[in-house]
C-alpha atoms as a PDB file:
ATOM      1  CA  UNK A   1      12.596  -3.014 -18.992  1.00  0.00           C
ATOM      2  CA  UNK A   2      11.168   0.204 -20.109  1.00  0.00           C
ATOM      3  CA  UNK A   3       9.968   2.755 -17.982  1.00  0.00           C
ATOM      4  CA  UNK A   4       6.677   3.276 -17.232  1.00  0.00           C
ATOM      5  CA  UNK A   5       5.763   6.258 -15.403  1.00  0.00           C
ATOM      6  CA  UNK A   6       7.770   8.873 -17.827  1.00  0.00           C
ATOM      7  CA  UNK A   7       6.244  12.229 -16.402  1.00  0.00           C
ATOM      8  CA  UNK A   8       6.537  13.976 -12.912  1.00  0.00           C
ATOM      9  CA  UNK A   9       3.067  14.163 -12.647  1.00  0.00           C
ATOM     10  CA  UNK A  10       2.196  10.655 -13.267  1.00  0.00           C
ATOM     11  CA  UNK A  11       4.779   9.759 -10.380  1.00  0.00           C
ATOM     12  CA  UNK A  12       3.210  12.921  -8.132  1.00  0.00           C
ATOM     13  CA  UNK A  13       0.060  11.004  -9.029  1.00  0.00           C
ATOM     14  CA  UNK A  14       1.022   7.512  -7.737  1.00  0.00           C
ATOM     15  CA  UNK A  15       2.108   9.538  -4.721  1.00  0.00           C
ATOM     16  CA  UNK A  16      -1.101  11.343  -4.253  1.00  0.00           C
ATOM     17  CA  UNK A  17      -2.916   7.884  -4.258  1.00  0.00           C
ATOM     18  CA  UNK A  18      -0.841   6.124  -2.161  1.00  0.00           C
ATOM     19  CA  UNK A  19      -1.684   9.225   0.129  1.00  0.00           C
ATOM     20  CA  UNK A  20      -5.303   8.246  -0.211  1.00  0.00           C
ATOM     21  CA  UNK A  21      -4.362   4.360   0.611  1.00  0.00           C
ATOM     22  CA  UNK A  22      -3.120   5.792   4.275  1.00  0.00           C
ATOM     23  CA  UNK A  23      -5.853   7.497   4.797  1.00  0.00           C
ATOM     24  CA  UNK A  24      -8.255   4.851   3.839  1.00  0.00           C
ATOM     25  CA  UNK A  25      -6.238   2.090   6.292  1.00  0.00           C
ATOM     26  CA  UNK A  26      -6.198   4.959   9.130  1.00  0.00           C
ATOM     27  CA  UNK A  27      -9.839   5.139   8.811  1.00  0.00           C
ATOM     28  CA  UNK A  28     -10.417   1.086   8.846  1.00  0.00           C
ATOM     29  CA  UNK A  29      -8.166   0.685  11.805  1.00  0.00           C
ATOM     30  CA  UNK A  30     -10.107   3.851  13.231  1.00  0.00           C
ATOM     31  CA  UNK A  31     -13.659   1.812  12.458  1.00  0.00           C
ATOM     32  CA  UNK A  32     -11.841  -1.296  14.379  1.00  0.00           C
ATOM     33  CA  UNK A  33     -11.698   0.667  17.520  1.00  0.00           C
ATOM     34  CA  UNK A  34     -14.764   1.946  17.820  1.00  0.00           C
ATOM     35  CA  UNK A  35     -15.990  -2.150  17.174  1.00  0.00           C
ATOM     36  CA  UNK A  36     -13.761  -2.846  19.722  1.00  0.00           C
ATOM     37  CA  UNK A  37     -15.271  -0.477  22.028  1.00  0.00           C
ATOM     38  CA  UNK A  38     -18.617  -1.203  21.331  1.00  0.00           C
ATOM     39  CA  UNK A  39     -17.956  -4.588  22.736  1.00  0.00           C
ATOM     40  CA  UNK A  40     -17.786  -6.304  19.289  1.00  0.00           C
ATOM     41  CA  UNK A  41     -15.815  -9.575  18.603  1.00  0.00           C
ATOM     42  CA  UNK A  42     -13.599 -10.311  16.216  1.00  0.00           C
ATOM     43  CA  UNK A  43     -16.079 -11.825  13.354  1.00  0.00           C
ATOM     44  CA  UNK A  44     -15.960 -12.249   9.914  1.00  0.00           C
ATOM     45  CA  UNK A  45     -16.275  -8.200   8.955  1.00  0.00           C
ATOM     46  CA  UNK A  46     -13.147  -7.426  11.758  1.00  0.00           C
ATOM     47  CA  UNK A  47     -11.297 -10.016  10.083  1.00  0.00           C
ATOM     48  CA  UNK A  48     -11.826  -8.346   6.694  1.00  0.00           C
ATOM     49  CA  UNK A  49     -11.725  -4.597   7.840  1.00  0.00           C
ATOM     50  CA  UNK A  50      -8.457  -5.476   9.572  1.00  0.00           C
ATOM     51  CA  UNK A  51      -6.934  -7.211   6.714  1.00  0.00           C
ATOM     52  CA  UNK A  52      -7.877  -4.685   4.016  1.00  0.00           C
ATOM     53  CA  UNK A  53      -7.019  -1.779   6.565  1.00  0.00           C
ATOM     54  CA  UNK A  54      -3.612  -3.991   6.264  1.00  0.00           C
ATOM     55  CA  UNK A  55      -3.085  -3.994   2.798  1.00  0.00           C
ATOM     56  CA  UNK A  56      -4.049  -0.336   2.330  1.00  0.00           C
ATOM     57  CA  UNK A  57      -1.266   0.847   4.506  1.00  0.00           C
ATOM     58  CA  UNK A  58       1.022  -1.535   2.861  1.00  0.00           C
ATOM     59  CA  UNK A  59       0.569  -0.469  -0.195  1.00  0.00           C
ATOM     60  CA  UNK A  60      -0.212   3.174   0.442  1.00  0.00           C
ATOM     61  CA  UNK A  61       2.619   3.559   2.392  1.00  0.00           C
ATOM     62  CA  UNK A  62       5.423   1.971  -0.594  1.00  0.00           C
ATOM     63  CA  UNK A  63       3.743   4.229  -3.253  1.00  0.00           C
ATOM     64  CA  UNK A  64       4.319   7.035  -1.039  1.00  0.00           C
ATOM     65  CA  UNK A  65       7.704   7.078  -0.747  1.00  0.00           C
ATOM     66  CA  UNK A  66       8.750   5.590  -3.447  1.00  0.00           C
ATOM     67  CA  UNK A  67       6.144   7.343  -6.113  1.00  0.00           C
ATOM     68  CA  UNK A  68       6.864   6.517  -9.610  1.00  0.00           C
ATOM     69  CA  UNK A  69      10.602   4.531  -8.412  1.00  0.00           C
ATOM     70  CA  UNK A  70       8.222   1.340  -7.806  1.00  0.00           C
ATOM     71  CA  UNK A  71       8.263   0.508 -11.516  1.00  0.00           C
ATOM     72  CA  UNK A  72      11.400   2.241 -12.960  1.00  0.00           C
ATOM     73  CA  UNK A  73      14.437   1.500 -10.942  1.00  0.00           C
ATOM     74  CA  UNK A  74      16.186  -1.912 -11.291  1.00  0.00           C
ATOM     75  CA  UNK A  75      17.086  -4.452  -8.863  1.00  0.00           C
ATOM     76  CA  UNK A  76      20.891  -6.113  -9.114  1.00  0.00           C
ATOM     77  CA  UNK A  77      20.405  -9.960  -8.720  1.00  0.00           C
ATOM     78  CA  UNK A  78      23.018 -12.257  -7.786  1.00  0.00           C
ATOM     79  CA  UNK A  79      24.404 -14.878 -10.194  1.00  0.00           C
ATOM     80  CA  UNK A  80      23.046 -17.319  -8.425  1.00  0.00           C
ATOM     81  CA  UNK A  81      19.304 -16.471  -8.789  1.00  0.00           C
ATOM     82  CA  UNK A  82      19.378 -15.019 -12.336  1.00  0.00           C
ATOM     83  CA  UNK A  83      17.497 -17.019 -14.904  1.00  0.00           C
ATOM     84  CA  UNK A  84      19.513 -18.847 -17.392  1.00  0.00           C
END
């Protein structure tokens, strides 16, 4: 598989926005409380706000520590689950 992030500042980069993903998902979960506190049920935007807030912190969080390792380094699979 060939690389793809080559440079330090293209894995400084994916850093940088994963970063920006935590921030993002702390302010969604921050908007959550204050629906929460303003007596709001769990609708249809809480639902969303929560799962996006979610997936932002997911994601935000992997690029952060792993930067531009997400794509480059390989995996060892087992024998059993490598494609013939």
């Amino acid at each position: 598989m060939a690389a793809r992030v080559r440079t330090w500042w293209q894995a400084w980069a994916l850093r940088l926005l994963g970063l920006g993903l935590c921030v993002l998902a702390w302010r969604m979960i921050a908007h959550l409380v204050v629906m929460v506190s303003h007596g709001g049920r769990a609708g249809l935007a809480g639902y969303a706000v929560a799962t996006l807030g979610f997936l932002a912190g997911s994601m935000g969080s992997a690029l952060t520590v792993l930067g531009g390792h997400i794509f480059v380094d390989e995996v060892r699979v087992s024998a059993r689950w490598r494609r013939v």
